[in-house]
Protein backbone atom coordinates (compact mmCIF):
# COMPACT_ATOMS: atom_id res chain seq x y z
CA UNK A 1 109.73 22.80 169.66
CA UNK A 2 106.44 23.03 170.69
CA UNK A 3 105.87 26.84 169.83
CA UNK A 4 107.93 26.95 166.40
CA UNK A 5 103.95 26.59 164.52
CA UNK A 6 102.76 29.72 166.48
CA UNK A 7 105.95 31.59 165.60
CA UNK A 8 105.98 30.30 162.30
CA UNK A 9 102.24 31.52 161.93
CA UNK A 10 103.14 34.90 163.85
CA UNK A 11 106.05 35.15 161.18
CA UNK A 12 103.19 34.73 158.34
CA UNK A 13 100.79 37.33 159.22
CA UNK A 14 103.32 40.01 159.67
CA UNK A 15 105.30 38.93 156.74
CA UNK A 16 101.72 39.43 154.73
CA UNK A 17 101.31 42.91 156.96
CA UNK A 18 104.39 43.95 155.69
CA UNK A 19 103.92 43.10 151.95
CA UNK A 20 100.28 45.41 152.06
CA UNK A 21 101.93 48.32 153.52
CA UNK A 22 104.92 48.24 151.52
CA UNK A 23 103.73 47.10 148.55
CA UNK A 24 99.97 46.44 148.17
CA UNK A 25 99.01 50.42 149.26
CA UNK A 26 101.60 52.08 147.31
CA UNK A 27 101.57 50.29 144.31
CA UNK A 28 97.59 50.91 144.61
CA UNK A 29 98.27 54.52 145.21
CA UNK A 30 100.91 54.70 142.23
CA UNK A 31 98.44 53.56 139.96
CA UNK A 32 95.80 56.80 140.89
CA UNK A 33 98.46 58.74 140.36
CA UNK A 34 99.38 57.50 137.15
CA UNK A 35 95.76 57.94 136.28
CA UNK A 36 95.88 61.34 137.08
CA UNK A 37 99.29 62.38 135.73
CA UNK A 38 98.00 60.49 131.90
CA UNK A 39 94.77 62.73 132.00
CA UNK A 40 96.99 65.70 132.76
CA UNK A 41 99.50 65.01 130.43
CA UNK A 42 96.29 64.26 127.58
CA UNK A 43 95.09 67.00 128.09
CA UNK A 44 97.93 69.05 127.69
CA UNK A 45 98.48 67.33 124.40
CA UNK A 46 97.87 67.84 121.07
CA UNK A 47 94.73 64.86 121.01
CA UNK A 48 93.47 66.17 124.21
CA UNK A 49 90.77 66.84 122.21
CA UNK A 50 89.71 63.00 122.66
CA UNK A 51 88.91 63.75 125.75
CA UNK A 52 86.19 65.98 124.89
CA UNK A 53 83.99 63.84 123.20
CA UNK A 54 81.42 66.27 120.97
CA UNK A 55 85.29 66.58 118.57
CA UNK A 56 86.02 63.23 117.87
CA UNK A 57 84.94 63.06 114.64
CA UNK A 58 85.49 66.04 113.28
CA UNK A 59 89.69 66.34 113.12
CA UNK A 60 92.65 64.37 113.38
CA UNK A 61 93.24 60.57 113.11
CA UNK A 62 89.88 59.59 114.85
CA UNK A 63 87.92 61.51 112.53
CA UNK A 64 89.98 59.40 109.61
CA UNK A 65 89.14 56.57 111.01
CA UNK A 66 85.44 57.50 111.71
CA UNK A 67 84.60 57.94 107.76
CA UNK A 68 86.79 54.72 106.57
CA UNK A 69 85.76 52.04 108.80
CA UNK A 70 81.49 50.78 108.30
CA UNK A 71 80.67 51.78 111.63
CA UNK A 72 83.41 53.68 112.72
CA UNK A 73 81.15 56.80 113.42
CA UNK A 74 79.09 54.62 116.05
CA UNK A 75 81.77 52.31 117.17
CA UNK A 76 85.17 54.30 117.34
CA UNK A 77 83.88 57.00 119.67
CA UNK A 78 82.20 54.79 121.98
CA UNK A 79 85.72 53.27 122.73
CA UNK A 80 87.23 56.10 122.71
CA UNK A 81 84.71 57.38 124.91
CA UNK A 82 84.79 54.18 127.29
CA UNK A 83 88.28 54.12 127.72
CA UNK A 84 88.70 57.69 128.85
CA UNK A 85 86.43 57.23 130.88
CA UNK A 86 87.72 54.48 132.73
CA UNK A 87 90.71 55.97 132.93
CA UNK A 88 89.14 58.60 134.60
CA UNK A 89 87.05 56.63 136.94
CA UNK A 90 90.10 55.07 138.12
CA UNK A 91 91.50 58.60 139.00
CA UNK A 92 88.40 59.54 140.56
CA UNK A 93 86.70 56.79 141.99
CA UNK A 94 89.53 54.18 143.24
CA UNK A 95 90.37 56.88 146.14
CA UNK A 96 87.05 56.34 147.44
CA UNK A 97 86.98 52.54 147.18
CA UNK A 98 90.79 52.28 149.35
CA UNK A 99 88.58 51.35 152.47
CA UNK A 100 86.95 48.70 150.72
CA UNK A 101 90.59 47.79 149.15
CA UNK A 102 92.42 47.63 152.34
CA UNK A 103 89.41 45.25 153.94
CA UNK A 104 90.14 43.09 151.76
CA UNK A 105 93.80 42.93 151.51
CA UNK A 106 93.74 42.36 155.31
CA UNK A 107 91.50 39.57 154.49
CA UNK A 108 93.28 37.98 151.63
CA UNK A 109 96.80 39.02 153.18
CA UNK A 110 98.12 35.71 153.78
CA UNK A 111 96.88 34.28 150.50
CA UNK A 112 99.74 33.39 147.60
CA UNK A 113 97.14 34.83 144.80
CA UNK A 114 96.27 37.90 146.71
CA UNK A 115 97.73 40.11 143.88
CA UNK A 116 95.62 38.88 141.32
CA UNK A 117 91.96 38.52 143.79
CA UNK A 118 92.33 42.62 144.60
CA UNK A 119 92.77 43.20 140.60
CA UNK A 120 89.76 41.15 140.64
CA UNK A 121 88.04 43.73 142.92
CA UNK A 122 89.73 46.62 140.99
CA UNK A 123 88.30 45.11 137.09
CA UNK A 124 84.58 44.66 138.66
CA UNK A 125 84.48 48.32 139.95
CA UNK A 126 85.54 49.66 137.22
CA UNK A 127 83.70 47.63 134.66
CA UNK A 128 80.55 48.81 136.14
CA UNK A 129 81.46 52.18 135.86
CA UNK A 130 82.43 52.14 132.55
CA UNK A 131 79.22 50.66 131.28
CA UNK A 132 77.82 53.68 133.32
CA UNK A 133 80.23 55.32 130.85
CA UNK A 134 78.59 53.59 127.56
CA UNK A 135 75.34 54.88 128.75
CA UNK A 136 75.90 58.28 129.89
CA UNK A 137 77.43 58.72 126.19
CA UNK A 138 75.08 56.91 124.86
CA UNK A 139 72.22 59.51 126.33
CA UNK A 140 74.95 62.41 125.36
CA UNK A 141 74.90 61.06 121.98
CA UNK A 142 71.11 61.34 122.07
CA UNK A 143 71.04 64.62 123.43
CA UNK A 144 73.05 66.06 120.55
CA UNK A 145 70.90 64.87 118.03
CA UNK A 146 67.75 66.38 119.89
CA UNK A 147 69.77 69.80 119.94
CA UNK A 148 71.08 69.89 116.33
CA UNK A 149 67.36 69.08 115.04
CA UNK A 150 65.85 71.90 116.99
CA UNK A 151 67.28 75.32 116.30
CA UNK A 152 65.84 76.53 119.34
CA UNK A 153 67.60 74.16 121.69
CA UNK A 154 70.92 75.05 119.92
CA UNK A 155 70.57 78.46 120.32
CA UNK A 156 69.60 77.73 123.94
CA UNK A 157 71.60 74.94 124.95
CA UNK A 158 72.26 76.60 128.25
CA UNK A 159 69.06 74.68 129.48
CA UNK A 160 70.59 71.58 129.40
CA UNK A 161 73.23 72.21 131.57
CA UNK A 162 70.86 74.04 133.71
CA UNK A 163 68.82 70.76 133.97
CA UNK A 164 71.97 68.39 134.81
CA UNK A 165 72.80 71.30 137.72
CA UNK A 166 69.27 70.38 138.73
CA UNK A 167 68.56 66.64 138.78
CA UNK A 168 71.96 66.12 140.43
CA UNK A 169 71.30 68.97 143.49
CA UNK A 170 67.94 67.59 143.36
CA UNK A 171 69.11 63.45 143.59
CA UNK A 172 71.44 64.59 146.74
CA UNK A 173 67.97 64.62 148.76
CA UNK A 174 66.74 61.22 147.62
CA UNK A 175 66.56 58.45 149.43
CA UNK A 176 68.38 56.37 146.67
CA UNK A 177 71.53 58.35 147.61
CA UNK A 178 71.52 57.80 150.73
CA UNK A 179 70.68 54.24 150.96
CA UNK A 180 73.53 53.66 148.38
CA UNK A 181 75.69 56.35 150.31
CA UNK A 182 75.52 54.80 153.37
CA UNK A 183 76.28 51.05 152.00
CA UNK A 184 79.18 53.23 150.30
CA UNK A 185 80.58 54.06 153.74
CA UNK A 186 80.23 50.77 155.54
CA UNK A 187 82.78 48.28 153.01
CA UNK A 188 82.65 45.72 155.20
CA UNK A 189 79.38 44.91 154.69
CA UNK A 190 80.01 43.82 150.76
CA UNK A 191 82.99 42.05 151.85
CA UNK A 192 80.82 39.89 154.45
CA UNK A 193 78.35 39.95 151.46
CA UNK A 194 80.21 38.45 149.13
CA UNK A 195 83.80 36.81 150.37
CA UNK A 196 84.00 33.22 151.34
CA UNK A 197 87.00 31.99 149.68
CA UNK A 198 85.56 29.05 148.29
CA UNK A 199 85.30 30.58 144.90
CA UNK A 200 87.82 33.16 145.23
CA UNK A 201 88.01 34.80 141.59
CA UNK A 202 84.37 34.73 141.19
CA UNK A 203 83.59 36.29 144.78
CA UNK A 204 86.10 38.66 144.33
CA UNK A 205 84.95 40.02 140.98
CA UNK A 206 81.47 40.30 142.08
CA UNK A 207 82.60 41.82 145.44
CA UNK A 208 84.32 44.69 143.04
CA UNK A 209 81.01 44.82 141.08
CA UNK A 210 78.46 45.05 143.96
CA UNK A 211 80.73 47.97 145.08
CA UNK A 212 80.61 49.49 141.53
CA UNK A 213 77.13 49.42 141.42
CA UNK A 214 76.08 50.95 145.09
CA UNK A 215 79.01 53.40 144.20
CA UNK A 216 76.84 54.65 140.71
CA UNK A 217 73.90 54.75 142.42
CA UNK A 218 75.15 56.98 144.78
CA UNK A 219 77.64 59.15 142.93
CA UNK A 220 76.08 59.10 139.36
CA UNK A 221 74.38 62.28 139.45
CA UNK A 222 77.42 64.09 140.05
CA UNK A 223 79.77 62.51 137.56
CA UNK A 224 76.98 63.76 135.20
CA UNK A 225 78.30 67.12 136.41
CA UNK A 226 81.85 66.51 134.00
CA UNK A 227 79.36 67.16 130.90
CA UNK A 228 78.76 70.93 132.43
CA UNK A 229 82.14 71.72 133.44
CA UNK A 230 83.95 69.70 130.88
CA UNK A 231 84.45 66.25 130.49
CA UNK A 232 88.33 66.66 129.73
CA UNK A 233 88.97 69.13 132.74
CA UNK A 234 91.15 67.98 134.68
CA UNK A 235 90.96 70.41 137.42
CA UNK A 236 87.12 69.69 137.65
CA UNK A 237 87.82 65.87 138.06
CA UNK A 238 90.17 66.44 141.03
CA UNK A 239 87.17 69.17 142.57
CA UNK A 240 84.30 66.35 142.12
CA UNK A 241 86.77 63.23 142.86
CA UNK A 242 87.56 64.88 146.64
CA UNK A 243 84.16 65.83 147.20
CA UNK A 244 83.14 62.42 146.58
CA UNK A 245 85.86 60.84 148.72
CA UNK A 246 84.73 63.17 151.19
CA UNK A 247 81.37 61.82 151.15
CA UNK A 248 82.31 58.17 151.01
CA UNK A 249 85.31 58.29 153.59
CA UNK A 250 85.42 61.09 156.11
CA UNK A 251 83.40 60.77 159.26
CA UNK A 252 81.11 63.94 158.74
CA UNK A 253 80.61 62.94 154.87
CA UNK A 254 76.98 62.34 154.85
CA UNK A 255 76.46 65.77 156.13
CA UNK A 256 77.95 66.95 152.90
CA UNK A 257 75.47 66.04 150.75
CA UNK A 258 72.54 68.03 151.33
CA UNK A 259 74.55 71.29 151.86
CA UNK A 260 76.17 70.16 148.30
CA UNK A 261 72.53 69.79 146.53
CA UNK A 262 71.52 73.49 147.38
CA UNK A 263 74.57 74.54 146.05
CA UNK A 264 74.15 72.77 142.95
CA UNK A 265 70.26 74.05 142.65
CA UNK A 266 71.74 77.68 143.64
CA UNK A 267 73.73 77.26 140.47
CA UNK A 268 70.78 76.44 138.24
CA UNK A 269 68.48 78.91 139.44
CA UNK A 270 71.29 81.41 138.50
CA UNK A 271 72.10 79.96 135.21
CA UNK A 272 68.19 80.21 134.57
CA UNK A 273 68.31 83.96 135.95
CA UNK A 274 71.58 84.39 133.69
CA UNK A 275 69.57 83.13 130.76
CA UNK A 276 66.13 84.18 131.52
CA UNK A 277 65.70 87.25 129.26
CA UNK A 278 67.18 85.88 126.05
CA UNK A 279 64.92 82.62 126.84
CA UNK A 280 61.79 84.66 125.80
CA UNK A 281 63.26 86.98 123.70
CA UNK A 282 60.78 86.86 120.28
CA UNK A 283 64.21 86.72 118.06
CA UNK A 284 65.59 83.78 119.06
């Protein structure tokens, strides 16, 4: 009689093992997926156009909706733009937060409302990054008006990719991205950071959001890199979403980074040399 508690509790824990691997991981891993198969199968369609986001107003039902609504020019594509690209930070980014994930679902494993604290986690992470989102298109935005006032820079737009190739090679030797690298790889810390259990929706949420942030700060620079190679390309997001699970999860990851920031430099400095004639060419 005397041991029925410890078997009972025994009973408990694995019970809540078993529910994480069978359900928990998979259903998390089901939902990347799903990310990834929508963007595949949006961009495939006919409005995979809303994907790129310089076309939005200029065909289809968007573009309707863009003249007929009083701020639909401002307001329309900035959803638009938000929710694509939450959908794709969930494809690319929730891969590299599963460590921090399955922390916490060992943590919260024998807790009824564990279902609903990990979507917690899930909705702070990626509400951070999709106000990273709003402003990245926000600065977009800006940087299209710049080039369609200057003739010059629209005629030599090439520049501006060559300057996103540089600031993110140059950011992977800051110390910004390592400091927020190496919190990246070390979850635990954010879940000793921020999980008590005495306010269990709030703690969670904020644990998702303290992730989000450290994860910007270190992997901003080269989700900049989907305005160069195509913000609707799917085969670019699954390049730049391993290479930044790589960096994030695998052992040798850190020693990625700087090898990764010449290559990106290499890749200005030839779109410069690609460029460089034409750049001082009197007739343009």
């Amino acid at each position: 009689m005397g041991s029925t508690p410890c078997r009972s509790r025994g009973y408990g824990v694995a019970n809540a093992a078993l529910y994480r691997r069978r359900t928990f991981l998979p259903l998390l891993v089901a939902l990347i997926a799903l990310a990834w198969v929508t963007l595949f199968l949006w961009e495939s369609s006919p409005y995979g156009r809303y994907l790129n986001h310089g076309r939005w107003t200029a065909l289809g039902f968007a573009a309707t909706l863009c003249s007929a609504l009083p701020t639909g020019r401002v307001l329309l594509p900035a959803l638009l733009y938000v929710g694509g690209w939450v959908l794709m930070s969930a494809a690319m980014m929730l891969p590299t937060a599963l460590p921090l994930l399955d922390i916490f679902g060992r943590l919260t494993e024998r807790r009824s409302d564990r279902g609903l604290l990990t979507a917690l986690v899930i909705a702070g992470y990626l509400l951070v990054w999709a106000a990273f989102g709003l402003a990245a298109h926000a600065l977009d935005a800006a940087l299209h008006v710049l080039i369609f006032g200057s003739p010059w820079l629209w005629l030599n737009g090439w520049i501006v990719g060559a300057g996103v190739l540089a600031v993110a090679g140059g950011f992977q030797f800051s110390p910004l991205k390592y400091h927020c690298l190496d919190k990246c790889r070390t979850p635990f810390s954010f879940v000793h950071q921020h999980w008590r259990g005495r306010a269990p929706r709030r703690e969670a949420f904020l644990l998702g959001a303290d992730h989000g942030v450290f994860c910007v700060g270190c992997c901003w620079a080269i989700m900049l890199l989907m305005f160069v190679v195509g913000t609707g390309s799917v085969g670019w997001m699954l390049v730049l979403a391993a290479v930044m699970a790589i960096e994030k999860n695998a052992p040798w990851g850190r020693r990625l980074s700087a090898p990764l920031g010449v290559g990106l430099l290499v890749w200005s400095g030839l779109v410069v040399a690609q460029h460089a004639g034409g750049w001082m060419s009197p007739s343009l």
